[in-house]
C-alpha atoms as a PDB file:
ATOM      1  CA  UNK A   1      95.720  85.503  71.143  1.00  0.00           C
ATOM      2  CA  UNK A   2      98.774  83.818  69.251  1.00  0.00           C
ATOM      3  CA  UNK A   3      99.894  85.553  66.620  1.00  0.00           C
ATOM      4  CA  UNK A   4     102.283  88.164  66.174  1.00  0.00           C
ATOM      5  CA  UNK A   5      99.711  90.377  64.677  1.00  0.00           C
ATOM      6  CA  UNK A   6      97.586  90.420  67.793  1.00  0.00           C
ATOM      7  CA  UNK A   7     100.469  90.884  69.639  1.00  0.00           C
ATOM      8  CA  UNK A   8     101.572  93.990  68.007  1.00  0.00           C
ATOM      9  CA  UNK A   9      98.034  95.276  68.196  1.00  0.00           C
ATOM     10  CA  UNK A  10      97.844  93.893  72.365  1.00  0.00           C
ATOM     11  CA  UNK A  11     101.285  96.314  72.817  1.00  0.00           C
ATOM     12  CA  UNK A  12      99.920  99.217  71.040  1.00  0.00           C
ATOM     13  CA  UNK A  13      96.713  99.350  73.529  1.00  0.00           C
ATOM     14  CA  UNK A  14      99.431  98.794  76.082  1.00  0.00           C
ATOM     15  CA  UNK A  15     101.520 101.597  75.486  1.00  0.00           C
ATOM     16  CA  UNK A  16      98.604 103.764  75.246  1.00  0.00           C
ATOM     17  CA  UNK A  17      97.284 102.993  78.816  1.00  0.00           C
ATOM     18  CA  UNK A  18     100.973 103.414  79.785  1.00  0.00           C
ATOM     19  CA  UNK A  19     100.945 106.928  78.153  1.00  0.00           C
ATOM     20  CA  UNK A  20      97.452 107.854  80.185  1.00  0.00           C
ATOM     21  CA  UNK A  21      95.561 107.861  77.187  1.00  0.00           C
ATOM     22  CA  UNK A  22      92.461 105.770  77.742  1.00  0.00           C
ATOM     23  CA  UNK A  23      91.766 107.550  81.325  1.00  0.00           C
ATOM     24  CA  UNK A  24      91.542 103.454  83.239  1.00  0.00           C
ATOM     25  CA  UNK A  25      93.036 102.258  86.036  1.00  0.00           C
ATOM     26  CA  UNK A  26      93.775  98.637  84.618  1.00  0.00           C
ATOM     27  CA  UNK A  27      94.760  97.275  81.763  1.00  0.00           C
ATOM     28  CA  UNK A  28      93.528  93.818  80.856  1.00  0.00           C
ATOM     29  CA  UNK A  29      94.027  91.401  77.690  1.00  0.00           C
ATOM     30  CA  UNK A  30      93.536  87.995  77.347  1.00  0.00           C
ATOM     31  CA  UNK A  31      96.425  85.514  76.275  1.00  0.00           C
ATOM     32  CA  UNK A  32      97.258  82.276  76.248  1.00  0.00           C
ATOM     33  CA  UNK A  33      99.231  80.158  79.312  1.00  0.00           C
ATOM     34  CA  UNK A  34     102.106  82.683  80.112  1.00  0.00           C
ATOM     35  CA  UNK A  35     104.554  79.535  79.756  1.00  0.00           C
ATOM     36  CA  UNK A  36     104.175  80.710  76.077  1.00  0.00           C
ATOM     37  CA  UNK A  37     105.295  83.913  74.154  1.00  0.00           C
ATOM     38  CA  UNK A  38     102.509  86.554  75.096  1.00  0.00           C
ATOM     39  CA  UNK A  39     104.059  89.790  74.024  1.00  0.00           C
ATOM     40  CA  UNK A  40     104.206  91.384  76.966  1.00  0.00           C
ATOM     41  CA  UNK A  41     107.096  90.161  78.959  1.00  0.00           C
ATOM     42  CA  UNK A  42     110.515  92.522  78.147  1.00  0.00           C
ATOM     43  CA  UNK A  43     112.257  88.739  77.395  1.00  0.00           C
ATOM     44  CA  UNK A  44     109.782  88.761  73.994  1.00  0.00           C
ATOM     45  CA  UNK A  45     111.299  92.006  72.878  1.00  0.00           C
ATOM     46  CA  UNK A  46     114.965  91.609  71.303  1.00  0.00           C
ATOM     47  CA  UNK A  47     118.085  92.026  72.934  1.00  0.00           C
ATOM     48  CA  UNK A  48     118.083  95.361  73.906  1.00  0.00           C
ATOM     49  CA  UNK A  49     114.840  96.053  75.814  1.00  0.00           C
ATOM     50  CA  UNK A  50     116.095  93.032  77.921  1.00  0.00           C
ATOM     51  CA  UNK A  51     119.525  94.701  78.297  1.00  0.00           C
ATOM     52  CA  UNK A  52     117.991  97.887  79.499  1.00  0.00           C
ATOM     53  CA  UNK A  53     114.937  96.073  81.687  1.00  0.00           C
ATOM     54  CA  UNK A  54     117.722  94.577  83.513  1.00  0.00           C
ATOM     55  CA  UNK A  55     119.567  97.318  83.722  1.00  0.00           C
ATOM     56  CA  UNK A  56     116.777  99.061  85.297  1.00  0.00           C
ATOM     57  CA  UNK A  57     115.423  96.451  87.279  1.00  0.00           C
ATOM     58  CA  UNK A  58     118.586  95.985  89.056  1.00  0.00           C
ATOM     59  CA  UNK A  59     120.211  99.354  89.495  1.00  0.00           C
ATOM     60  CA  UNK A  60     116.273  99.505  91.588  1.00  0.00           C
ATOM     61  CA  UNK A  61     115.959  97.018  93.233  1.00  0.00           C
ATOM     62  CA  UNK A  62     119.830  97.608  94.287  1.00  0.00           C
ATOM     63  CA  UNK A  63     117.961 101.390  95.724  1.00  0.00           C
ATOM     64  CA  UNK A  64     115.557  99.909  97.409  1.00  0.00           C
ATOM     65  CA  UNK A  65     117.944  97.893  99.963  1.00  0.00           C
ATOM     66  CA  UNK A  66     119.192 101.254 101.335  1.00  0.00           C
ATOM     67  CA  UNK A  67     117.765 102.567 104.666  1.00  0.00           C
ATOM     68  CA  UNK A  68     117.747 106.290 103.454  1.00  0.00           C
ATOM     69  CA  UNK A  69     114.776 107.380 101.221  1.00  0.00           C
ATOM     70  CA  UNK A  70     116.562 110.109  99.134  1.00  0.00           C
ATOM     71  CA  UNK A  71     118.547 107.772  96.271  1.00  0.00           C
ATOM     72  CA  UNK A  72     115.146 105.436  95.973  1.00  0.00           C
ATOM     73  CA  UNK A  73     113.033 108.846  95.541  1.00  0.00           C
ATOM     74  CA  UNK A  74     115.314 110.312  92.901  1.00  0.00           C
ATOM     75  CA  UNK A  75     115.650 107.175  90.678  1.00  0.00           C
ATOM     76  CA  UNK A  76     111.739 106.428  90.958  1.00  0.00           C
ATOM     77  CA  UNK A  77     110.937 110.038  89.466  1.00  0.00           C
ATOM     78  CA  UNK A  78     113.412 109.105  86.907  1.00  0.00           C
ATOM     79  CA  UNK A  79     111.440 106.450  86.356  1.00  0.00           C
ATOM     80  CA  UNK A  80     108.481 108.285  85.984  1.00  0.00           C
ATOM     81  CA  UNK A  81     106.736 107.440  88.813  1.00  0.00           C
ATOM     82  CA  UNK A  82     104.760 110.495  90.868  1.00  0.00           C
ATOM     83  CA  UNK A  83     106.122 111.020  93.807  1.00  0.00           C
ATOM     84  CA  UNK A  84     104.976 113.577  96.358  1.00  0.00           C
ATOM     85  CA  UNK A  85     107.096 115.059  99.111  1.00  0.00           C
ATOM     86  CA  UNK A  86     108.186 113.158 102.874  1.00  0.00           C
ATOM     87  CA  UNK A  87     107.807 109.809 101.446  1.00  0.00           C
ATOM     88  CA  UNK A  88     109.223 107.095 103.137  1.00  0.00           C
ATOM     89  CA  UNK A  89     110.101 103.779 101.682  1.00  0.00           C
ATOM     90  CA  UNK A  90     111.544 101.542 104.075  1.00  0.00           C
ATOM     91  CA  UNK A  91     114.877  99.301 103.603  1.00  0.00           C
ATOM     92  CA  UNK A  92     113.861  96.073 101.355  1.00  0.00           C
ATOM     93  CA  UNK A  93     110.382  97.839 100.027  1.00  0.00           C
ATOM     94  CA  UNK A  94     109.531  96.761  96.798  1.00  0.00           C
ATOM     95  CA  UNK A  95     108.696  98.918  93.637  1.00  0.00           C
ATOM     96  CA  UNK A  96     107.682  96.627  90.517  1.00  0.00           C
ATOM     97  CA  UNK A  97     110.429  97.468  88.002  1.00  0.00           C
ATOM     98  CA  UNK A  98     108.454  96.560  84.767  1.00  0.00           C
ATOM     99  CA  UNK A  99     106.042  99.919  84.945  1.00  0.00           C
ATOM    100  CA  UNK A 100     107.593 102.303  87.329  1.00  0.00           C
ATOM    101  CA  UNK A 101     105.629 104.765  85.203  1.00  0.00           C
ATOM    102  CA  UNK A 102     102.378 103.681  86.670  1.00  0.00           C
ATOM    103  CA  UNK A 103     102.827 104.551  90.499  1.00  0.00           C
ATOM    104  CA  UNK A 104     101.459 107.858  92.232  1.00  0.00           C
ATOM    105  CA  UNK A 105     102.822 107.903  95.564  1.00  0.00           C
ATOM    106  CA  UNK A 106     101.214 111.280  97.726  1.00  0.00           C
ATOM    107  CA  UNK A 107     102.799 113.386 100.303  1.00  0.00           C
ATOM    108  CA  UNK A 108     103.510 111.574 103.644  1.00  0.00           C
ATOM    109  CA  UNK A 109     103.115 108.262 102.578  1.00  0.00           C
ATOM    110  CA  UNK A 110     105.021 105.491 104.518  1.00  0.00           C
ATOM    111  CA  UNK A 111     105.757 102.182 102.957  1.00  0.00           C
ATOM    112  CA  UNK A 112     106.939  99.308 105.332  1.00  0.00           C
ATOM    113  CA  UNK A 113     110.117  96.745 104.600  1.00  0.00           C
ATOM    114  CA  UNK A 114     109.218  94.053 102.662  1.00  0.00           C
ATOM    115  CA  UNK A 115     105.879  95.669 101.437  1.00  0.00           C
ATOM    116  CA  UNK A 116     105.372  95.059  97.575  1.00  0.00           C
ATOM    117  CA  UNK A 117     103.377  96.960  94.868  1.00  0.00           C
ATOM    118  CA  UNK A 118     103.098  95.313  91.927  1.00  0.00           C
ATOM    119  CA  UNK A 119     101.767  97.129  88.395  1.00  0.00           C
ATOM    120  CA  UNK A 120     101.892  93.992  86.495  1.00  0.00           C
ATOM    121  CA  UNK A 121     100.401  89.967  86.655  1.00  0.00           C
ATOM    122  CA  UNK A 122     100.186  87.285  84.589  1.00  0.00           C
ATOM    123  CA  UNK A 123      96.900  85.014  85.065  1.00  0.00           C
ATOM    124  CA  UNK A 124      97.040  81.579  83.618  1.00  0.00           C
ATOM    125  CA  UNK A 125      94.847  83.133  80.589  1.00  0.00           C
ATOM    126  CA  UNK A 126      95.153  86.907  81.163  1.00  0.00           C
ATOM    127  CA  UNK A 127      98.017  89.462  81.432  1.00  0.00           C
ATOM    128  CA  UNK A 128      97.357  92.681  83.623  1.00  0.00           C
ATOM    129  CA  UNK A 129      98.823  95.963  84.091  1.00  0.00           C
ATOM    130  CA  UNK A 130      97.287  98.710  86.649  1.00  0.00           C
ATOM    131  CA  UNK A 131      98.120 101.933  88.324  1.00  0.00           C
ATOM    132  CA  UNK A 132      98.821 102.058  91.839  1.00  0.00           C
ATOM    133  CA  UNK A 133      97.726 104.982  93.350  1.00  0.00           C
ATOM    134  CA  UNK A 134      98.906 105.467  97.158  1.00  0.00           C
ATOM    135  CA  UNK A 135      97.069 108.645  98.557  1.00  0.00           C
ATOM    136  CA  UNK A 136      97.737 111.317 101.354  1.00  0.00           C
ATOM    137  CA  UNK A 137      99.173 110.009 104.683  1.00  0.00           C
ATOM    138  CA  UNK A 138      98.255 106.822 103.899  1.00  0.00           C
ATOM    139  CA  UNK A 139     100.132 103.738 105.810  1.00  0.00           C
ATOM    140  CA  UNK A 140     101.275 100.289 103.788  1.00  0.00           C
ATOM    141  CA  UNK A 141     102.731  97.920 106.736  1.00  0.00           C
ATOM    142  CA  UNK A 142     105.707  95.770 105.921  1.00  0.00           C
ATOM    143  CA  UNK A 143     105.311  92.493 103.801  1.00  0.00           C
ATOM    144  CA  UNK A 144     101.799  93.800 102.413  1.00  0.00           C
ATOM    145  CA  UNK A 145     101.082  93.293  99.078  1.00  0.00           C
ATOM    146  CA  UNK A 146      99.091  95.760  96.810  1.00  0.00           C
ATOM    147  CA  UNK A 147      98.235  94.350  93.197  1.00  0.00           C
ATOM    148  CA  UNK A 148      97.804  96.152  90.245  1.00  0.00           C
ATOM    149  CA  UNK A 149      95.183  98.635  89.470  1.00  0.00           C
ATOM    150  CA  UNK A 150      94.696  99.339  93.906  1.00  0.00           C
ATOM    151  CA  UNK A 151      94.579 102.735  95.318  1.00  0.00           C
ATOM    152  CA  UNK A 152      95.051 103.451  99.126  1.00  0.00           C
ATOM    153  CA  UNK A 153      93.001 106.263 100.071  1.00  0.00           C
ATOM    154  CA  UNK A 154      93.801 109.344 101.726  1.00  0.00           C
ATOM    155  CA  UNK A 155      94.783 108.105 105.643  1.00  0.00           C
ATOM    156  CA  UNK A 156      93.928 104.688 105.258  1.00  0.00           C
ATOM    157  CA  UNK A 157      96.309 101.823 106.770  1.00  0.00           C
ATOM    158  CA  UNK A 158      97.081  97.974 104.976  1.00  0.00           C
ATOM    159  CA  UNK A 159      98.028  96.077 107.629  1.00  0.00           C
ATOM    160  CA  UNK A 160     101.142  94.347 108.028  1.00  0.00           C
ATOM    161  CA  UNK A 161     101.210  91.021 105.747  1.00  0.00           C
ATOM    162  CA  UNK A 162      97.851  91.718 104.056  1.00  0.00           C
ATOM    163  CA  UNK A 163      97.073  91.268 100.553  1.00  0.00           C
ATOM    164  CA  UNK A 164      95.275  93.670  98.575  1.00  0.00           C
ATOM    165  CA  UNK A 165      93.441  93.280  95.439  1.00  0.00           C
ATOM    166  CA  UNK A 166      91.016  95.797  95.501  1.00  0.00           C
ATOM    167  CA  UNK A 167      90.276  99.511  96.919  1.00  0.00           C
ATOM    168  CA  UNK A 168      90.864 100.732 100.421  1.00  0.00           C
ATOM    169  CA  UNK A 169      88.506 103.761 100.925  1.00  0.00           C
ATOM    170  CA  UNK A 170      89.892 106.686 102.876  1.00  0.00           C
ATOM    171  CA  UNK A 171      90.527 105.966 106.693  1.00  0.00           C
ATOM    172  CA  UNK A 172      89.489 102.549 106.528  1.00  0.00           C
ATOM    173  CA  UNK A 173      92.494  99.468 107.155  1.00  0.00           C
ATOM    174  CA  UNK A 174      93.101  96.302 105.020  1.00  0.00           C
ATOM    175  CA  UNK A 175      93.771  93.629 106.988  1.00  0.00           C
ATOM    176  CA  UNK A 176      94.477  89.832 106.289  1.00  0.00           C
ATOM    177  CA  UNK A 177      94.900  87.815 102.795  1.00  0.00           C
ATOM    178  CA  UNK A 178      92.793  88.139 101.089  1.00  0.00           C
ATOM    179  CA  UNK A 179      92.380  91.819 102.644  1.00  0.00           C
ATOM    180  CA  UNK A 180      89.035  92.638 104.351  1.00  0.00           C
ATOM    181  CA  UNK A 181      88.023  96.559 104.785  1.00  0.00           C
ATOM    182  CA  UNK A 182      87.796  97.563 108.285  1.00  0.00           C
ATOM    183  CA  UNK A 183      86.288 101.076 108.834  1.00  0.00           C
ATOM    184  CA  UNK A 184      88.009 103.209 111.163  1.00  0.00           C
ATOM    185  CA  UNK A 185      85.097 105.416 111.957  1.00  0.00           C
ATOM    186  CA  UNK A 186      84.916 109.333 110.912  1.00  0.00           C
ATOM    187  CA  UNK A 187      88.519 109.549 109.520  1.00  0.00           C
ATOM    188  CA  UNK A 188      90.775 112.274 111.735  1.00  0.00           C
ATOM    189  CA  UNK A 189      92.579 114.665 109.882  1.00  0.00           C
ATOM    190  CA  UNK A 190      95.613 114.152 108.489  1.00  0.00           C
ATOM    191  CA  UNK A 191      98.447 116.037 108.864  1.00  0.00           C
ATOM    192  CA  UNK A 192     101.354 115.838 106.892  1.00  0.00           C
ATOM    193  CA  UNK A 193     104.575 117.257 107.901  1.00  0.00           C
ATOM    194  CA  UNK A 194     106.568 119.339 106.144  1.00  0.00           C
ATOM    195  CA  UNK A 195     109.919 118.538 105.485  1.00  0.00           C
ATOM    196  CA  UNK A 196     112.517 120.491 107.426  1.00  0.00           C
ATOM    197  CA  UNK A 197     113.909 122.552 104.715  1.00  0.00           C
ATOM    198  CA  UNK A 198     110.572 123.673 103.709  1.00  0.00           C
ATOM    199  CA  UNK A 199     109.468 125.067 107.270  1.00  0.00           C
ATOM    200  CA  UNK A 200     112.111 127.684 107.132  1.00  0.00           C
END
């Protein structure tokens, strides 16, 4: 896939995923060696969308150095990203600027420092974009790193430093790079608390 032609047809499909219209998890299309103009990177889009990627990309990542959830929370939603309630994102976390859009984050999540979630890759013949989808109560330790198209289920735990490429079921940890599932056994209930203005 050279031409601009394709290309226009590749971003169309793209948009659509980004929209929620084909109901999948991942998007995939093959290209050539990302060295080369593939149509998906903001720098092959004119002046503007690189002006406002960068805009966006640093007034973010500038949000996500701050030790206080609230400011990081706001701007994400903004962003379009789903956000549920007592979230925490720790100082340094990092939220993949290209498709905020495509992260669900459920109540009483906790994301370590350093941790990384990532909605988009380039392969050396393949671009990829994929939801991440971080359920209930569910624990990401720092410097973990959770590709596109992953979803954490409800309670489950990635281990500090792991990397994560596919599914975590429910309860269950990710540990080590590449991650391995661990089962936890039956998973306990979780219990999310509520937030302090909410218990009045």
């Amino acid at each position: 896939m050279t031409g601009p032609a394709e290309h226009a047809e590749a971003r169309q499909r793209l948009a659509a995923f980004l929209r929620g219209e084909t109901g999948e998890r991942l998007f995939r299309q093959p290209t050539g060696h990302p060295s080369s103009p593939t149509g998906f990177c903001f720098c092959d889009r004119g002046v503007l969308a690189m002006v406002w990627f960068c805009l966006k990309a640093g007034l973010l990542q500038l949000l996500l150095q701050l030790p206080f959830a609230g400011p990081k929370l706001w701007f994400l939603r903004r962003l379009g990203a789903r956000i549920g309630r007592n979230v925490h994102l720790a100082p340094r976390a990092w939220i993949d600027p290209t498709f905020p859009e495509l992260i669900t984050i459920e109540d009483g999540v906790f994301v370590g420092m350093d941790a990384r979630l990532l909605t988009h890759e380039y392969r050396i013949d393949e671009f990829r974009a994929g939801r991440i989808v971080l359920r209930r109560g569910c624990f990401v330790g720092g410097f973990a790193i959770l590709a596109c198209g992953v979803e954490v289920g409800e309670g489950a735990t990635v281990a500090a430093g792991a990397v994560v490429g596919r599914d975590v079921p429910p309860g269950c940890t990710a540990i080590g790079n590449p991650a391995r599932i661990v089962a936890r056994g039956a998973a306990a209930e979780i219990t999310v608390p509520e937030p302090p203005e909410a218990k009045a």
